[in-house]
Protein backbone atom coordinates (compact mmCIF):
# COMPACT_ATOMS: atom_id res chain seq x y z
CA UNK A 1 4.11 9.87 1.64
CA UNK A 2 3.92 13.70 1.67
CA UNK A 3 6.96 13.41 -1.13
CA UNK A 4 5.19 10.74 -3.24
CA UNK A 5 2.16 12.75 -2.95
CA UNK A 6 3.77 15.57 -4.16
CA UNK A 7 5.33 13.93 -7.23
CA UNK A 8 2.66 11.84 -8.58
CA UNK A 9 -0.85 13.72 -6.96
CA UNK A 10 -2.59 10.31 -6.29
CA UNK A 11 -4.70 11.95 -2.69
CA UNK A 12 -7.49 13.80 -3.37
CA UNK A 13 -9.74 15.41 -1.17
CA UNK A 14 -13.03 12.57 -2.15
CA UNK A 15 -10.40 9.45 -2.39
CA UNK A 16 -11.44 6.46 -1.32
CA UNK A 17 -8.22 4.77 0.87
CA UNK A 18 -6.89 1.82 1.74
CA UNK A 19 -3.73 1.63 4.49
CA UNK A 20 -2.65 -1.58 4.97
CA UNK A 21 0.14 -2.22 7.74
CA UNK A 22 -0.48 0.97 9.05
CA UNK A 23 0.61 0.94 12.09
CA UNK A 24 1.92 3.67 14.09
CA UNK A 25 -0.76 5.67 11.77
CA UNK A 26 1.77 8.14 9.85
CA UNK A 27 0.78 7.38 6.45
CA UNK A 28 -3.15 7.43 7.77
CA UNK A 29 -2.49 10.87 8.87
CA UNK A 30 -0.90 12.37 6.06
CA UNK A 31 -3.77 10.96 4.21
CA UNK A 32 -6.46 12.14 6.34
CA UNK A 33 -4.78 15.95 5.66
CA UNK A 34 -5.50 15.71 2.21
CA UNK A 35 -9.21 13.60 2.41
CA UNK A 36 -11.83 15.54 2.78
CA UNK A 37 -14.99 13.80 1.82
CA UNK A 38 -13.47 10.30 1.28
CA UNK A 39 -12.70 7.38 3.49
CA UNK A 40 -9.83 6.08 4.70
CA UNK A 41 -9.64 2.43 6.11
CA UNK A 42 -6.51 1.39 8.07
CA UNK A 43 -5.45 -2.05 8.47
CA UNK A 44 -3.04 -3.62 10.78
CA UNK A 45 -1.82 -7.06 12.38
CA UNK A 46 -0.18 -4.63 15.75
CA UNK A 47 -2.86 -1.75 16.92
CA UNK A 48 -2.98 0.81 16.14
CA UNK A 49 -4.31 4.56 18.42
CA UNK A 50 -7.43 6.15 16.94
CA UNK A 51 -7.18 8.57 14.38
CA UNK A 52 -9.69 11.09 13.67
CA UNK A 53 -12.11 10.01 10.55
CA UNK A 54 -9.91 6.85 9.96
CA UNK A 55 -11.41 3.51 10.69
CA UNK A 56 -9.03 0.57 11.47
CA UNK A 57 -9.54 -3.51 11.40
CA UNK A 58 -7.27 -5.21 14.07
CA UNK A 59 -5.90 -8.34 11.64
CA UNK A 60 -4.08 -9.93 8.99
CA UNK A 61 -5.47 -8.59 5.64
CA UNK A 62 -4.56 -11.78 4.37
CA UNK A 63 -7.31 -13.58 6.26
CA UNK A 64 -10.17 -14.06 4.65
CA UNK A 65 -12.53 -13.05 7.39
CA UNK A 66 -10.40 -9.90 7.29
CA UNK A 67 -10.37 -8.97 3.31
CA UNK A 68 -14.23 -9.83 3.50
CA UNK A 69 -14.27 -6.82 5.90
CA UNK A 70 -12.21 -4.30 4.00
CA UNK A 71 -14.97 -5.14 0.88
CA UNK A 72 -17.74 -4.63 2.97
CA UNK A 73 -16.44 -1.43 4.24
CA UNK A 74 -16.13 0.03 0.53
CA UNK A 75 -18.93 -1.74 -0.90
CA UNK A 76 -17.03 -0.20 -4.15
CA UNK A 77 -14.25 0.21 -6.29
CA UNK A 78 -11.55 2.61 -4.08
CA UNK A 79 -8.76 5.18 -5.38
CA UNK A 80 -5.71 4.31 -3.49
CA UNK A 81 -4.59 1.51 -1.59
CA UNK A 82 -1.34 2.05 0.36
CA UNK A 83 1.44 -0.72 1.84
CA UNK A 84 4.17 0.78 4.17
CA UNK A 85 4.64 -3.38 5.24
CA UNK A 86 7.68 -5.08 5.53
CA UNK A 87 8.05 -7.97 7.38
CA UNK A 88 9.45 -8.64 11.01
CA UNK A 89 13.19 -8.68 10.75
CA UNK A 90 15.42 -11.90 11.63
CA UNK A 91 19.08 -10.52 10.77
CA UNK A 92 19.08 -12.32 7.45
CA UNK A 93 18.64 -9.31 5.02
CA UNK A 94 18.18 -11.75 1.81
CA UNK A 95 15.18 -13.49 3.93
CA UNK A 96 13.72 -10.20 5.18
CA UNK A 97 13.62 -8.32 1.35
CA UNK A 98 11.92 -11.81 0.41
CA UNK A 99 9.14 -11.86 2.81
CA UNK A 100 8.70 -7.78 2.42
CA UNK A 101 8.64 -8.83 -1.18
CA UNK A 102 6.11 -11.20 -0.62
CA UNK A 103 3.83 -8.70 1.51
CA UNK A 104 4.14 -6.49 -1.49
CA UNK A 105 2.88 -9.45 -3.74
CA UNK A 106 -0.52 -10.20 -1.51
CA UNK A 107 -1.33 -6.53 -1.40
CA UNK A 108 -0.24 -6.06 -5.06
CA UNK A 109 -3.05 -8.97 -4.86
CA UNK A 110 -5.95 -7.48 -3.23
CA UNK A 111 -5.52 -4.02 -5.02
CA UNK A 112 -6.04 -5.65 -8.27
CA UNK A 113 -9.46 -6.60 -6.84
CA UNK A 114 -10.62 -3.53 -4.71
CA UNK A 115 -9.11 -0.62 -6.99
CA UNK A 116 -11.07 1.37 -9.57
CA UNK A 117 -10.15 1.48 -13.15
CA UNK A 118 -7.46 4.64 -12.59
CA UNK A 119 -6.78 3.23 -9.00
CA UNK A 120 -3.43 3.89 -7.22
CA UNK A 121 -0.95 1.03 -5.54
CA UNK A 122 1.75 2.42 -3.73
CA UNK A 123 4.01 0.10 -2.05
CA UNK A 124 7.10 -0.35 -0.13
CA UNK A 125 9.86 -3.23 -1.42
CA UNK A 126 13.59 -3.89 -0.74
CA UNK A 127 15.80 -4.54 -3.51
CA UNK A 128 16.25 -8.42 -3.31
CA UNK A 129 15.88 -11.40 -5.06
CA UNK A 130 12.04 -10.89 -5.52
CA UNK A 131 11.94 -7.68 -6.47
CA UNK A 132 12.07 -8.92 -10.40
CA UNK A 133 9.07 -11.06 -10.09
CA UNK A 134 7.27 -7.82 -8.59
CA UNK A 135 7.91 -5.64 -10.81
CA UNK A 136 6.78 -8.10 -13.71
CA UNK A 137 3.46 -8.42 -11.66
CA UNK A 138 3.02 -4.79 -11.76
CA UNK A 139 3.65 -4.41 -15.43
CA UNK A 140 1.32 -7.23 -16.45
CA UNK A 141 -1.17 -5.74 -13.91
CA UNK A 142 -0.93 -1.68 -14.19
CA UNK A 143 -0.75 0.63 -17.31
CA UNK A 144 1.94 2.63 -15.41
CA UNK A 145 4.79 1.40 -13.16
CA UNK A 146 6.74 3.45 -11.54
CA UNK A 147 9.90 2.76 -9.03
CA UNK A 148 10.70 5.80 -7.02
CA UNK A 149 13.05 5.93 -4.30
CA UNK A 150 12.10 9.21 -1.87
CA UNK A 151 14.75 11.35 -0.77
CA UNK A 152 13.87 10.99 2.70
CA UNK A 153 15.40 7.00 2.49
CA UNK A 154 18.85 6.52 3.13
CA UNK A 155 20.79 6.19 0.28
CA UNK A 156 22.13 3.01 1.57
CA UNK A 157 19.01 1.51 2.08
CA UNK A 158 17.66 -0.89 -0.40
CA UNK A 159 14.20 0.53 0.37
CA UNK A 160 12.36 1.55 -2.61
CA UNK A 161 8.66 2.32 -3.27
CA UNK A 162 6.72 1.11 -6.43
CA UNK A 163 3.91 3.04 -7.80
CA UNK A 164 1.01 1.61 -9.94
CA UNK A 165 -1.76 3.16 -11.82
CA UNK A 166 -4.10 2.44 -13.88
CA UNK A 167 -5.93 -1.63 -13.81
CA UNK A 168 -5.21 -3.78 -17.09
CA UNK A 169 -7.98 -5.65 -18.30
CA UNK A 170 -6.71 -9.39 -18.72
């Protein structure tokens, strides 16, 4: 995050935050170095240990009980939302970039909703058989689309973050 940070200066010290699958916290942190006089809001379906000045939701941000939270706790547009998810891994590497891919999708889904005009969706995807369909999201969704792969990822890996600014009106 400290990388992507670097490269595309989406943190500032008033942003408004969202972490979603945030657990251990590493991301929050980072975060919470640059955030002064914003909020961050971590969410998580494992728990996560307390870190200072970010607030965290025990769930599934897919659950409606739980997204009605995360609104309330804005009660605004935000600047960033943030998605380090992938999905449990079975062995099957096909099944496990599809169901990242479809993590990716719901909170591609949700920042569409809760992000300011000039808001920020960072997210984590594997190369895969979905990754088309996201990236077509993103570029009906965002002004700017940007896949970035950090140097701190194995070059192996088919790990690859997507960054998205900017909402377009539909």
């Amino acid at each position: 995050l400290i990388e992507m940070n670097k490269k595309f200066k989406f943190i500032k010290k008033n942003s408004l935050l969202l972490d979603l699958g945030s657990c251990p916290g590493g991301w929050s942190q980072v975060a919470r170095k640059e955030i002064i006089k914003g909020k961050i809001l971590a969410v998580d379906v494992r728990p996560m240990e307390k870190i200072n000045n970010v607030d965290f939701i025990h769930g599934d941000f897919c659950d409606v009980n739980i997204c009605e939270k995360i609104m309330l706790y804005f009660n605004n547009k935000i600047d960033v939302v943030l998605s380090d998810m992938a999905a449990n891994t079975s062995g099957n590497k096909a099944l496990d970039s599809y169901r990242t891919g479809e993590l990716c999708i719901s909170a591609m889904s949700l920042a569409k909703k809760i992000l300011s005009e000039n808001g920020v969706f960072l997210s984590k995807i594997f190369m895969g058989s979905i990754f088309g369909e996201i990236n077509e999201r993103a570029k009906k969704s965002f002004k700017n689309v940007v896949k970035y792969k950090p140097l701190s990822s194995k070059k192996e890996s088919k790990e690859i973050y997507i960054f998205c600014k900017g909402i377009l009106k539909i």
